[in-house]
ModelCIF file with pLDDT and N, C-alpha, C, O atoms, coordinates in Angstrom:
data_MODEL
#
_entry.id   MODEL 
#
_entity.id                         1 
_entity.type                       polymer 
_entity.pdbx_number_of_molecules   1 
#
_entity_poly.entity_id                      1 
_entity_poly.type                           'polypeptide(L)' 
_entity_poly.nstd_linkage                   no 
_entity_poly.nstd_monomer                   no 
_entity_poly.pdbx_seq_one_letter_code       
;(UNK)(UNK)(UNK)(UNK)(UNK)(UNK)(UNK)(UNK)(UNK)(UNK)(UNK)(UNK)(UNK)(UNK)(UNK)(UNK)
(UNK)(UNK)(UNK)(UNK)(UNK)(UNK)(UNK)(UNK)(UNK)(UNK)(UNK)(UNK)(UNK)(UNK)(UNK)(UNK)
(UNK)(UNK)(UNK)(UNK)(UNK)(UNK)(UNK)(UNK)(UNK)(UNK)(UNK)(UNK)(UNK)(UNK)(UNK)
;
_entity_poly.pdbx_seq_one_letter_code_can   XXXXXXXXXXXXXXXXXXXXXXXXXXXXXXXXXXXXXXXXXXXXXXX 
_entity_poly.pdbx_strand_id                 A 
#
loop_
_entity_poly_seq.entity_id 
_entity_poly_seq.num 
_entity_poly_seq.mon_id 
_entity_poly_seq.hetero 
1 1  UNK n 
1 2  UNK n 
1 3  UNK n 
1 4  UNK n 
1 5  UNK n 
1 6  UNK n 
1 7  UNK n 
1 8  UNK n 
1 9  UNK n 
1 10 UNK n 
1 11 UNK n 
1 12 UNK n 
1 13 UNK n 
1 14 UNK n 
1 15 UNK n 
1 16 UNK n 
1 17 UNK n 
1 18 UNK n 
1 19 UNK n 
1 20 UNK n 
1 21 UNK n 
1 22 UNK n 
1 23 UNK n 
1 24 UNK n 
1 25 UNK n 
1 26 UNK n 
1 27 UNK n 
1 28 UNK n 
1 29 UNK n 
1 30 UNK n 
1 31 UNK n 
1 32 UNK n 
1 33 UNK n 
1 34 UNK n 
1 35 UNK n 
1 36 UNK n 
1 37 UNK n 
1 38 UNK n 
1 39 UNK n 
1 40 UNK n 
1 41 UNK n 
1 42 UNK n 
1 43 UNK n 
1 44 UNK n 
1 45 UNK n 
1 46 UNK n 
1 47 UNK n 
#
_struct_asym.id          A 
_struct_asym.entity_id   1 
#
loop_
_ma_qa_metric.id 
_ma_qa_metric.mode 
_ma_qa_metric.name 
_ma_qa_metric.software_group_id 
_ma_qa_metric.type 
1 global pLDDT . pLDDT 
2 local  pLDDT . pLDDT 
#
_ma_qa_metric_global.metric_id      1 
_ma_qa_metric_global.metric_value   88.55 
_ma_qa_metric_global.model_id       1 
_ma_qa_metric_global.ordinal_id     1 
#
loop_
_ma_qa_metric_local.label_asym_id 
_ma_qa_metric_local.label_comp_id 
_ma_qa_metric_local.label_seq_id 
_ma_qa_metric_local.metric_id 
_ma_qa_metric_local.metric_value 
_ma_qa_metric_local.model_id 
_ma_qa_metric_local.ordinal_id 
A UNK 1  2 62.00 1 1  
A UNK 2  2 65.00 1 2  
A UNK 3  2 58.00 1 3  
A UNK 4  2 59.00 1 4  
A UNK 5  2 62.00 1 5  
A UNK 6  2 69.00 1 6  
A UNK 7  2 83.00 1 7  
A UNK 8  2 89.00 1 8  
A UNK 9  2 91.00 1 9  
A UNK 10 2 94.00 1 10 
A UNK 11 2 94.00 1 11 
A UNK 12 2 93.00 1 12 
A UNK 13 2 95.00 1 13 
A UNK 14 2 95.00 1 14 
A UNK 15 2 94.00 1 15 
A UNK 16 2 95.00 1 16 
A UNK 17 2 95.00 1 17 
A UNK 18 2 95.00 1 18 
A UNK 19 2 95.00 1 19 
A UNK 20 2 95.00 1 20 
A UNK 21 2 95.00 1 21 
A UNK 22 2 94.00 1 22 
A UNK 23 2 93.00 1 23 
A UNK 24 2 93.00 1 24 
A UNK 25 2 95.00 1 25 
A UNK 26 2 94.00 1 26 
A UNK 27 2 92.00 1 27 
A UNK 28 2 93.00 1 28 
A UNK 29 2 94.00 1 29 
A UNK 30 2 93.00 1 30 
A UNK 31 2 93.00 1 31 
A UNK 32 2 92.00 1 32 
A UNK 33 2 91.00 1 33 
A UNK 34 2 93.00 1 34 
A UNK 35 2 92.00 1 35 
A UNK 36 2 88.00 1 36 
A UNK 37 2 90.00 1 37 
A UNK 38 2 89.00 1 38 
A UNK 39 2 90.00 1 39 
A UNK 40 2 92.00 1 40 
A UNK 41 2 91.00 1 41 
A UNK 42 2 93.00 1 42 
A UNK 43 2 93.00 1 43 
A UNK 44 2 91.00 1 44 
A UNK 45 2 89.00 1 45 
A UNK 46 2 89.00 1 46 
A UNK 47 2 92.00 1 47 
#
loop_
_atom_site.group_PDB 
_atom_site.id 
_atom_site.type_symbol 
_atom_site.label_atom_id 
_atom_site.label_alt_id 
_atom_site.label_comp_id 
_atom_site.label_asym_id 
_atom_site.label_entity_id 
_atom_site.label_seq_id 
_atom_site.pdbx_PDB_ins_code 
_atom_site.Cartn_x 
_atom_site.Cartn_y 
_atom_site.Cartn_z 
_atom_site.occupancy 
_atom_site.B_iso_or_equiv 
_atom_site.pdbx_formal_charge 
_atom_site.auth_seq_id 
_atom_site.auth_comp_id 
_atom_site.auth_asym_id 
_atom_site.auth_atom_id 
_atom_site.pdbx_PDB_model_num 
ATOM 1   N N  . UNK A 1 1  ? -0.173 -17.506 -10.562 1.00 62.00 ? 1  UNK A N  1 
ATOM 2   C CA . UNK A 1 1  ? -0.113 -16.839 -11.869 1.00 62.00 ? 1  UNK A CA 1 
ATOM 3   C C  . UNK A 1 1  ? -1.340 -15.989 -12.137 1.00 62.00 ? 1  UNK A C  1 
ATOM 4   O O  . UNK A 1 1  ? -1.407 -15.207 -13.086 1.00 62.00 ? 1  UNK A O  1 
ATOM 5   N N  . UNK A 1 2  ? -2.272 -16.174 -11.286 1.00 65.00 ? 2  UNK A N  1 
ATOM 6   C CA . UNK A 1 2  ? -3.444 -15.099 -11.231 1.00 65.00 ? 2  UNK A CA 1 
ATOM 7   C C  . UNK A 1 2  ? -3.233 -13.581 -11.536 1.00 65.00 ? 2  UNK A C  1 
ATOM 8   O O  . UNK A 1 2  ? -2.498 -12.969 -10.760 1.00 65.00 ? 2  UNK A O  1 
ATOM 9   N N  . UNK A 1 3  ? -3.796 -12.910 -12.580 1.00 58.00 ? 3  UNK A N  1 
ATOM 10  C CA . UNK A 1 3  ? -3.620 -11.705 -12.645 1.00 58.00 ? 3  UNK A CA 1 
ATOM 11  C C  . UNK A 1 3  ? -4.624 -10.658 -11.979 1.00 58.00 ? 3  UNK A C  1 
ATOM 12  O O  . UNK A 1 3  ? -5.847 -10.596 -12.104 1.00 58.00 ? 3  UNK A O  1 
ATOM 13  N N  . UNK A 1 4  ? -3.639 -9.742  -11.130 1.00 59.00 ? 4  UNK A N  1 
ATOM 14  C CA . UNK A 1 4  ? -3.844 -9.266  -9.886  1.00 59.00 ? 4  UNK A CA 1 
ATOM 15  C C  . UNK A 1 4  ? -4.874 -7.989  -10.652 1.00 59.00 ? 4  UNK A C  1 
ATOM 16  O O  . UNK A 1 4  ? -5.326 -7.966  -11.796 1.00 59.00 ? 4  UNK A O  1 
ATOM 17  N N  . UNK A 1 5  ? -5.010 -7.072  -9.629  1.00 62.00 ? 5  UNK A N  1 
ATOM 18  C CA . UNK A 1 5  ? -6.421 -5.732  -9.970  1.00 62.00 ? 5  UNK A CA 1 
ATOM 19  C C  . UNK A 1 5  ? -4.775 -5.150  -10.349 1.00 62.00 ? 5  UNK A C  1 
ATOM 20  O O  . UNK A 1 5  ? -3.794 -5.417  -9.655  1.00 62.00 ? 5  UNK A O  1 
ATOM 21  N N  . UNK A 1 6  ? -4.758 -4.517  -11.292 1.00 69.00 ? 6  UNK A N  1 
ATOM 22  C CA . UNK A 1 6  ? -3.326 -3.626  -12.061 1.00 69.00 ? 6  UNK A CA 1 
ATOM 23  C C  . UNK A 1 6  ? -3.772 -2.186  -11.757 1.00 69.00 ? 6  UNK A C  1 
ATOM 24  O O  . UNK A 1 6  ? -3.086 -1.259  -11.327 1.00 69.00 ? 6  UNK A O  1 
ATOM 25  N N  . UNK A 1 7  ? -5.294 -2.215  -12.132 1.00 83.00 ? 7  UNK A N  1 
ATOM 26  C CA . UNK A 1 7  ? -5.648 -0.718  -11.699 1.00 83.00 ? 7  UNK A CA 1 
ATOM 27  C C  . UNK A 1 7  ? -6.253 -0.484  -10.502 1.00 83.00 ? 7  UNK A C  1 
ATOM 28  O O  . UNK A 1 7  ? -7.228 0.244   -10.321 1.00 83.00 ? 7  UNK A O  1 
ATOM 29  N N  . UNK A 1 8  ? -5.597 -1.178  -9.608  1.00 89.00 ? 8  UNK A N  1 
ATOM 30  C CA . UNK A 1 8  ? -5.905 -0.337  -8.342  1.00 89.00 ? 8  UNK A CA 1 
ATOM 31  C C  . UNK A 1 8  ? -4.965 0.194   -7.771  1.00 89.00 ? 8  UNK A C  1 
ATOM 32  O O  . UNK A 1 8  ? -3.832 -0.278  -7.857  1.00 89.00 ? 8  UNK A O  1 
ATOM 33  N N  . UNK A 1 9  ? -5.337 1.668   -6.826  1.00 91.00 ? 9  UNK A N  1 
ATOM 34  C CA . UNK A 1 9  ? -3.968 2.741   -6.553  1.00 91.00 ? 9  UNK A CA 1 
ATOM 35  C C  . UNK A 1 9  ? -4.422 3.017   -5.683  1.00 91.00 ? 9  UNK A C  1 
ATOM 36  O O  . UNK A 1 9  ? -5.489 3.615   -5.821  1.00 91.00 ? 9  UNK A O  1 
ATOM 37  N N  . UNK A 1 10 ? -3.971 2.793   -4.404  1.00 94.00 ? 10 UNK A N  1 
ATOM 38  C CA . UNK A 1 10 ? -4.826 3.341   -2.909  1.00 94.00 ? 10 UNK A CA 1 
ATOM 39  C C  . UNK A 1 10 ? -3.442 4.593   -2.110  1.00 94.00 ? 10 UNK A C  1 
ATOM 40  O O  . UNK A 1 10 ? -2.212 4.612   -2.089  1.00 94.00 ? 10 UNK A O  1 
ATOM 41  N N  . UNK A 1 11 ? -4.188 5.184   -1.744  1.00 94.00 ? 11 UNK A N  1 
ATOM 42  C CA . UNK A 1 11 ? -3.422 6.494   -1.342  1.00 94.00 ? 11 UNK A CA 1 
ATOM 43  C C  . UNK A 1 11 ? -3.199 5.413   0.317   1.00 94.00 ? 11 UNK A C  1 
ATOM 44  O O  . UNK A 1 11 ? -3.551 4.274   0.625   1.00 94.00 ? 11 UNK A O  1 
ATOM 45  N N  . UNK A 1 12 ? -2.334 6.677   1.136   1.00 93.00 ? 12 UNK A N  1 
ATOM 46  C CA . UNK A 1 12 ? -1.760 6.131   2.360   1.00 93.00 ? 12 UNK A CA 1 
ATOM 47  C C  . UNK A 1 12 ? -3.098 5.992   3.447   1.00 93.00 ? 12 UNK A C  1 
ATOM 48  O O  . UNK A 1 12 ? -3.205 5.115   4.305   1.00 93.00 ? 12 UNK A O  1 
ATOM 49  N N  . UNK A 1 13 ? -4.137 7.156   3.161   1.00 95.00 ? 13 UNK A N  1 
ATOM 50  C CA . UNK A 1 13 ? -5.587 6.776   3.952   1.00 95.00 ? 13 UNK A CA 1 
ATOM 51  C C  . UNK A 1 13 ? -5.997 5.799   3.975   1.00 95.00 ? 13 UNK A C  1 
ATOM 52  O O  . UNK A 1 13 ? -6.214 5.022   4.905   1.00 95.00 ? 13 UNK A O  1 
ATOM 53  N N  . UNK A 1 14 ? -6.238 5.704   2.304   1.00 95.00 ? 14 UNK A N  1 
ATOM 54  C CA . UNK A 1 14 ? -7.498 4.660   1.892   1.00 95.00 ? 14 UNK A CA 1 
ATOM 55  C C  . UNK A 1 14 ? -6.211 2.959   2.460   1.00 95.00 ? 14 UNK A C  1 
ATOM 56  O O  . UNK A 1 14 ? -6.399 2.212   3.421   1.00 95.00 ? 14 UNK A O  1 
ATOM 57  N N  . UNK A 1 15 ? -5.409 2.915   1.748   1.00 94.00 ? 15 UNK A N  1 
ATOM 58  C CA . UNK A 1 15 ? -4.858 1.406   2.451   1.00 94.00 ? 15 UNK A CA 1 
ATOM 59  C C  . UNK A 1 15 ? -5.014 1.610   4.113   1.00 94.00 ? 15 UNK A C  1 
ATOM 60  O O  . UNK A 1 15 ? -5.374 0.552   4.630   1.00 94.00 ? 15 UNK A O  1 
ATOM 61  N N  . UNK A 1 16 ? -4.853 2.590   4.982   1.00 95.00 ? 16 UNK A N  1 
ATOM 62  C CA . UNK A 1 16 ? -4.866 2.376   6.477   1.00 95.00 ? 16 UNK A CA 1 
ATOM 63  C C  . UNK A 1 16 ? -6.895 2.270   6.666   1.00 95.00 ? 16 UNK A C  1 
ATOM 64  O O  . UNK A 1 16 ? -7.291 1.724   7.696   1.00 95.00 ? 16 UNK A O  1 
ATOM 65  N N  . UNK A 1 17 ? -7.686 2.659   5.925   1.00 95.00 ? 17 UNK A N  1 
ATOM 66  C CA . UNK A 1 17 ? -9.063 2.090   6.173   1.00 95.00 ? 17 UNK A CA 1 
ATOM 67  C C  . UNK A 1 17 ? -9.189 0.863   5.802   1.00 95.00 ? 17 UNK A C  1 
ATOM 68  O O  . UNK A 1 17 ? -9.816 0.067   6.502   1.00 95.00 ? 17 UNK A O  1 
ATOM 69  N N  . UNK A 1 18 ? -8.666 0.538   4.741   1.00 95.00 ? 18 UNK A N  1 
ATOM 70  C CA . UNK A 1 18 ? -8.312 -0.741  3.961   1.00 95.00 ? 18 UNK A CA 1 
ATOM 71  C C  . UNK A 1 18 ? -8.272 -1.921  5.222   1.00 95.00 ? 18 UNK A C  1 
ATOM 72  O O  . UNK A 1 18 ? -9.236 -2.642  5.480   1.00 95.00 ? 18 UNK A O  1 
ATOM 73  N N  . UNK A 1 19 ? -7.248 -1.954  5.789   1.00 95.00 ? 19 UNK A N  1 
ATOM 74  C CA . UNK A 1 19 ? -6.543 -2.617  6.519   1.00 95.00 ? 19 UNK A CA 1 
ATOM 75  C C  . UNK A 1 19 ? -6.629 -2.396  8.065   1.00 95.00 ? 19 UNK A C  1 
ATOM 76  O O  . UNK A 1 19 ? -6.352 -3.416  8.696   1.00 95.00 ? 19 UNK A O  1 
ATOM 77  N N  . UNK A 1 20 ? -6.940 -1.332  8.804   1.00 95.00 ? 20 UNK A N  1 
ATOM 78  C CA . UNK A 1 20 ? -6.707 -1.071  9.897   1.00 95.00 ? 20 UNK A CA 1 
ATOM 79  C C  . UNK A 1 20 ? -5.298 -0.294  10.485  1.00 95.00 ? 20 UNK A C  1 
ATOM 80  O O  . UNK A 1 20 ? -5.041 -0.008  11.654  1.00 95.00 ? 20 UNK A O  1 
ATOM 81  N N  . UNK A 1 21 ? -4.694 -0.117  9.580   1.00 95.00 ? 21 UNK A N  1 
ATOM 82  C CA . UNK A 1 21 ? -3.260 0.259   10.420  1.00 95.00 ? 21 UNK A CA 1 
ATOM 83  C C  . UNK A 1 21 ? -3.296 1.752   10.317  1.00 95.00 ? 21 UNK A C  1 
ATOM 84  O O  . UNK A 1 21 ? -4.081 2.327   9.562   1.00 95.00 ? 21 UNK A O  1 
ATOM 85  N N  . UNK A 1 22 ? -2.679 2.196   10.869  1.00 94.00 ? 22 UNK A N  1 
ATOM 86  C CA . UNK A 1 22 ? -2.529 4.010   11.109  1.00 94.00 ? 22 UNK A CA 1 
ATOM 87  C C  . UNK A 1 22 ? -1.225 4.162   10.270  1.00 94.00 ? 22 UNK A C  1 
ATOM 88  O O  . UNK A 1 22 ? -0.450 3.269   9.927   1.00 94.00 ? 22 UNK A O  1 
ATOM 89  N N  . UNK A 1 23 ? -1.160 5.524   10.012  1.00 93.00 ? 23 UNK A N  1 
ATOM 90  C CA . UNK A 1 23 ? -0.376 5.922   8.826   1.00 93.00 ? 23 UNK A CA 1 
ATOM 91  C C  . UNK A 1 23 ? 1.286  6.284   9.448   1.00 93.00 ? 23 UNK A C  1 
ATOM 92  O O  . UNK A 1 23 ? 2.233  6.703   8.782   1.00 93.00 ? 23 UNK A O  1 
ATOM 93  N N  . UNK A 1 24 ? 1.255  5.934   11.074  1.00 93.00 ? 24 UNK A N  1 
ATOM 94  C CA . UNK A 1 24 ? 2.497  5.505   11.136  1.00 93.00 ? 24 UNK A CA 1 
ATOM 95  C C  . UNK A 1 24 ? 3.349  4.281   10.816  1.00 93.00 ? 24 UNK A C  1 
ATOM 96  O O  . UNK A 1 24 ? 4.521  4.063   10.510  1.00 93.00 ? 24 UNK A O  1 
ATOM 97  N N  . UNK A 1 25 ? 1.909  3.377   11.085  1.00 95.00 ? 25 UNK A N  1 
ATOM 98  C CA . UNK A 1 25 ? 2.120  1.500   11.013  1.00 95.00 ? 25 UNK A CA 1 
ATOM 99  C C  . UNK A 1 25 ? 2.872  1.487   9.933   1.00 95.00 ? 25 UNK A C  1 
ATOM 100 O O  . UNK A 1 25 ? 4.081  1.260   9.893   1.00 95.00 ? 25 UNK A O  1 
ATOM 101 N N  . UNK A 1 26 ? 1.844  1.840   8.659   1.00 94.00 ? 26 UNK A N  1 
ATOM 102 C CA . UNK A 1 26 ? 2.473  1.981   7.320   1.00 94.00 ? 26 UNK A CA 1 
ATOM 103 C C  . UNK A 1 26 ? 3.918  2.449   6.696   1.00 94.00 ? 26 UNK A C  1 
ATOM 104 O O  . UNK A 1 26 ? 4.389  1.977   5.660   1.00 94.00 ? 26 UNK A O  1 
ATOM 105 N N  . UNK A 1 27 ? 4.617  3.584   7.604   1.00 92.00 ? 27 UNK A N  1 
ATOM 106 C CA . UNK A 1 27 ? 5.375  4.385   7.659   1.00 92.00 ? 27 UNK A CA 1 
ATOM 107 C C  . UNK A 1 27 ? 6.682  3.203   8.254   1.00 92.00 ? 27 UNK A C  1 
ATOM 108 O O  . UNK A 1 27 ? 7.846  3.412   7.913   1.00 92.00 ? 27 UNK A O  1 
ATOM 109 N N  . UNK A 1 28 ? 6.354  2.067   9.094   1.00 93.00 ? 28 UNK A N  1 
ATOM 110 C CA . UNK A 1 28 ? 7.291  1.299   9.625   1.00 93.00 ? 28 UNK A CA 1 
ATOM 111 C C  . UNK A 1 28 ? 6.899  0.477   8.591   1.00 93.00 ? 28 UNK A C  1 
ATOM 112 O O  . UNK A 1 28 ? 7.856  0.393   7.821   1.00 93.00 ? 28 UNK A O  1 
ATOM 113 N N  . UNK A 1 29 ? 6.020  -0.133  8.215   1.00 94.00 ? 29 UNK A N  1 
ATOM 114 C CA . UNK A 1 29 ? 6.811  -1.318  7.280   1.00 94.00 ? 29 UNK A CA 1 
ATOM 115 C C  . UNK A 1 29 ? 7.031  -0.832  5.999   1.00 94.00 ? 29 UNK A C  1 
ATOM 116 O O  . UNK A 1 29 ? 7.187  -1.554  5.014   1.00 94.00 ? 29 UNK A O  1 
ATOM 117 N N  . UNK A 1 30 ? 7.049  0.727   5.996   1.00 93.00 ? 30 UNK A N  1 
ATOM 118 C CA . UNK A 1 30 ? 7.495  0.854   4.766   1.00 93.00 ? 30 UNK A CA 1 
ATOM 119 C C  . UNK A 1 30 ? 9.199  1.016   5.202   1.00 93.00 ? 30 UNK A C  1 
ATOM 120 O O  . UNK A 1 30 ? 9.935  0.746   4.253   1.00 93.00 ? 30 UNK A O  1 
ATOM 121 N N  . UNK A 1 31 ? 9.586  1.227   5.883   1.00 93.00 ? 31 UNK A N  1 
ATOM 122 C CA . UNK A 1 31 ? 10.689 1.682   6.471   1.00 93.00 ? 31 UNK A CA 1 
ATOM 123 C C  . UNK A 1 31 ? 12.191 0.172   6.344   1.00 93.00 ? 31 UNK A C  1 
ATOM 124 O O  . UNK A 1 31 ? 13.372 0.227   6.002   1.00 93.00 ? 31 UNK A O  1 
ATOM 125 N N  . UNK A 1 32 ? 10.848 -1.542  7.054   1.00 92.00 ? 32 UNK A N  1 
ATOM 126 C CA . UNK A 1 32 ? 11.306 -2.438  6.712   1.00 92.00 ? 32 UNK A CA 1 
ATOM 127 C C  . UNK A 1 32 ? 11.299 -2.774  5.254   1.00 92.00 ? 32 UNK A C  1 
ATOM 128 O O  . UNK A 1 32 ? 12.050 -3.653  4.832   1.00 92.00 ? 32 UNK A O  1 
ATOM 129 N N  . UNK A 1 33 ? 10.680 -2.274  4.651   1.00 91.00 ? 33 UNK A N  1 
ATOM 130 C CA . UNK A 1 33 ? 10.822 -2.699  2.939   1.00 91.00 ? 33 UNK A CA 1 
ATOM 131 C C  . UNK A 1 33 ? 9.332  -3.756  2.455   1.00 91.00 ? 33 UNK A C  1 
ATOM 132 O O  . UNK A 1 33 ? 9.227  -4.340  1.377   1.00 91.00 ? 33 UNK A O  1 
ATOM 133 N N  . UNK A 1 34 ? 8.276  -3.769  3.618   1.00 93.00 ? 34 UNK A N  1 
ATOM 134 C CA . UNK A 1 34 ? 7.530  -4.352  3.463   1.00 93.00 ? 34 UNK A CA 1 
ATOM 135 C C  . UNK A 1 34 ? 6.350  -3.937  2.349   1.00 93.00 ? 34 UNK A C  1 
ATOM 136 O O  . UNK A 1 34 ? 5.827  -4.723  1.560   1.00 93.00 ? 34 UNK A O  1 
ATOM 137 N N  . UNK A 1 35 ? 6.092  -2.666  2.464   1.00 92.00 ? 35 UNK A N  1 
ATOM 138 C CA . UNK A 1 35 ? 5.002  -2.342  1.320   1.00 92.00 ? 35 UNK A CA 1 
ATOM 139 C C  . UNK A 1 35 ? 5.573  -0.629  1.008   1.00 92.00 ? 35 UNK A C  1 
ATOM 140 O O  . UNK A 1 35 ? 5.732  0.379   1.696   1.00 92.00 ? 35 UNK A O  1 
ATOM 141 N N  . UNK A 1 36 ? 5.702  -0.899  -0.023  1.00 88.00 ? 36 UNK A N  1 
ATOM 142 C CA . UNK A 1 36 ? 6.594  -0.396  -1.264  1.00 88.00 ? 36 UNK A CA 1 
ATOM 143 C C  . UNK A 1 36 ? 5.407  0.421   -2.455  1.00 88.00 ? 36 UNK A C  1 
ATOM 144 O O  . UNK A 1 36 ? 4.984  -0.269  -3.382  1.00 88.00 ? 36 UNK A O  1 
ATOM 145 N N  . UNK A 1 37 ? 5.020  1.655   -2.345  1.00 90.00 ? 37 UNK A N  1 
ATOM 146 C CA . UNK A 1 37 ? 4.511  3.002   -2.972  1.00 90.00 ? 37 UNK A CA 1 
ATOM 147 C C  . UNK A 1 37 ? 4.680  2.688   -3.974  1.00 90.00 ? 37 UNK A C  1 
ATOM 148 O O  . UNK A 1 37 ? 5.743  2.104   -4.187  1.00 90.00 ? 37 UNK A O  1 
ATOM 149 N N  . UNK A 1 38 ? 3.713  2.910   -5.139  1.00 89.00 ? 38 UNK A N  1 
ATOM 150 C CA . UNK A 1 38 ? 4.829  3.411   -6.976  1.00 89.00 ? 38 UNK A CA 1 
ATOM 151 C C  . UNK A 1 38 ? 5.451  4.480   -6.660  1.00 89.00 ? 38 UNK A C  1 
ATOM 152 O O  . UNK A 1 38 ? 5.703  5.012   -5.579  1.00 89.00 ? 38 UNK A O  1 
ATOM 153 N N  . UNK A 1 39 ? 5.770  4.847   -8.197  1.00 90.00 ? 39 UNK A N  1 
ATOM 154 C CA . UNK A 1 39 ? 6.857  5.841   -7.778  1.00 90.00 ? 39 UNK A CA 1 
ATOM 155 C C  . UNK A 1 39 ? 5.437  7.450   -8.490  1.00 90.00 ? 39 UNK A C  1 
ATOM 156 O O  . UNK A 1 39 ? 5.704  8.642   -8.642  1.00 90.00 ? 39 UNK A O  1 
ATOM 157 N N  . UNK A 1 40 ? 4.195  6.790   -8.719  1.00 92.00 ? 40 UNK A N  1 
ATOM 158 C CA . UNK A 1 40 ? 3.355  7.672   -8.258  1.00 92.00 ? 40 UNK A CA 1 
ATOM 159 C C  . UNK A 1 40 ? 2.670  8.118   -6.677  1.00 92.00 ? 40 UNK A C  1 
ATOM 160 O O  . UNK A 1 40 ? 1.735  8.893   -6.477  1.00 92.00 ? 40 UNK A O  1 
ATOM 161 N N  . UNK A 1 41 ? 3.464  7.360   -5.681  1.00 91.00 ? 41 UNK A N  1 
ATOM 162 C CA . UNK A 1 41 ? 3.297  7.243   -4.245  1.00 91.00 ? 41 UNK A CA 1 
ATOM 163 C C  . UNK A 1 41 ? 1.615  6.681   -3.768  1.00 91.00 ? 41 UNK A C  1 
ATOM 164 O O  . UNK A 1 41 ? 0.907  7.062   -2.836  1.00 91.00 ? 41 UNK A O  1 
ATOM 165 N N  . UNK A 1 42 ? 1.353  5.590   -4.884  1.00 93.00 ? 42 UNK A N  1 
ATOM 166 C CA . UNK A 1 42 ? 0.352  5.123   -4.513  1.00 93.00 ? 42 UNK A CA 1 
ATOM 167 C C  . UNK A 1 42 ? 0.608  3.237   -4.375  1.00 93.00 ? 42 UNK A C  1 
ATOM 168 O O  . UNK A 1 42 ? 1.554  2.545   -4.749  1.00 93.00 ? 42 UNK A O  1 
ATOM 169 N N  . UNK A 1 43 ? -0.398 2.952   -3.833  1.00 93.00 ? 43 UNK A N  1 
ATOM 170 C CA . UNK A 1 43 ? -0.073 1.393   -3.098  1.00 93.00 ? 43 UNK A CA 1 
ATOM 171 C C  . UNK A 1 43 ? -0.788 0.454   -4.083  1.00 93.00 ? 43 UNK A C  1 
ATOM 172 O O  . UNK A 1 43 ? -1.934 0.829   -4.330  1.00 93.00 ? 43 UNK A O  1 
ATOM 173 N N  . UNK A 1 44 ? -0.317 -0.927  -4.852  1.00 91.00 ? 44 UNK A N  1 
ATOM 174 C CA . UNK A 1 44 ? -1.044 -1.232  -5.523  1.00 91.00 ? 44 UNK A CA 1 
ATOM 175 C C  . UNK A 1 44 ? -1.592 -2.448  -4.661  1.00 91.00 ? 44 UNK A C  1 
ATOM 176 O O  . UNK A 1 44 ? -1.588 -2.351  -3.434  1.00 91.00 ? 44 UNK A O  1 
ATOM 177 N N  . UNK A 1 45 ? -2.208 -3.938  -5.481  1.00 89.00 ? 45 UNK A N  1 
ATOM 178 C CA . UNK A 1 45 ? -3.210 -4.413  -5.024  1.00 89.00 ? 45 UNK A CA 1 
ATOM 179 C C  . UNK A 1 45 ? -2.066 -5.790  -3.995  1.00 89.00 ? 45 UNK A C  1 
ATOM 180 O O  . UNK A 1 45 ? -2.184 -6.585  -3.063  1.00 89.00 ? 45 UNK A O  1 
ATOM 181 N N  . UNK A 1 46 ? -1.192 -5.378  -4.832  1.00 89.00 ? 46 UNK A N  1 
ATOM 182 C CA . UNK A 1 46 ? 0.417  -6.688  -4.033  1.00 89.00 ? 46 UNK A CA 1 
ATOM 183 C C  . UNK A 1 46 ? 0.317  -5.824  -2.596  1.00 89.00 ? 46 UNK A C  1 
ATOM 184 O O  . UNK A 1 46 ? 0.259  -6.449  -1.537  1.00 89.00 ? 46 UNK A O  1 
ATOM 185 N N  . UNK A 1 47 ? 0.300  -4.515  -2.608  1.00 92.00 ? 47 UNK A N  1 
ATOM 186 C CA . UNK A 1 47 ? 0.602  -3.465  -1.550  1.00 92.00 ? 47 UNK A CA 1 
ATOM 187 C C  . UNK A 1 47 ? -0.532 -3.877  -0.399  1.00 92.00 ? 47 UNK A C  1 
ATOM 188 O O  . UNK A 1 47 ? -0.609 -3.236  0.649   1.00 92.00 ? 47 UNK A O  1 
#
């Protein structure tokens, strides 16, 4: 029930520095339904 960072918005770069993955990686699990953009095409902190 912890309330998460609400204002954080990471573009497709900043989550692949974030994390390590390349902006195809991202591109496949977005593809499986795994991490899911707003519909401002930014990634939040669930992301």
């Amino acid at each position: 029930v912890a309330e998460g960072d609400h204002d954080l918005r990471l573009s497709v770069d900043e989550l692949c520095a974030a994390t390590g993955l390349d902006a195809k990686a991202v591109v496949g699990l977005a593809d499986f339904g795994l991490v899911r953009p707003g519909k401002d095409g930014y990634y939040d902190a669930d992301g």
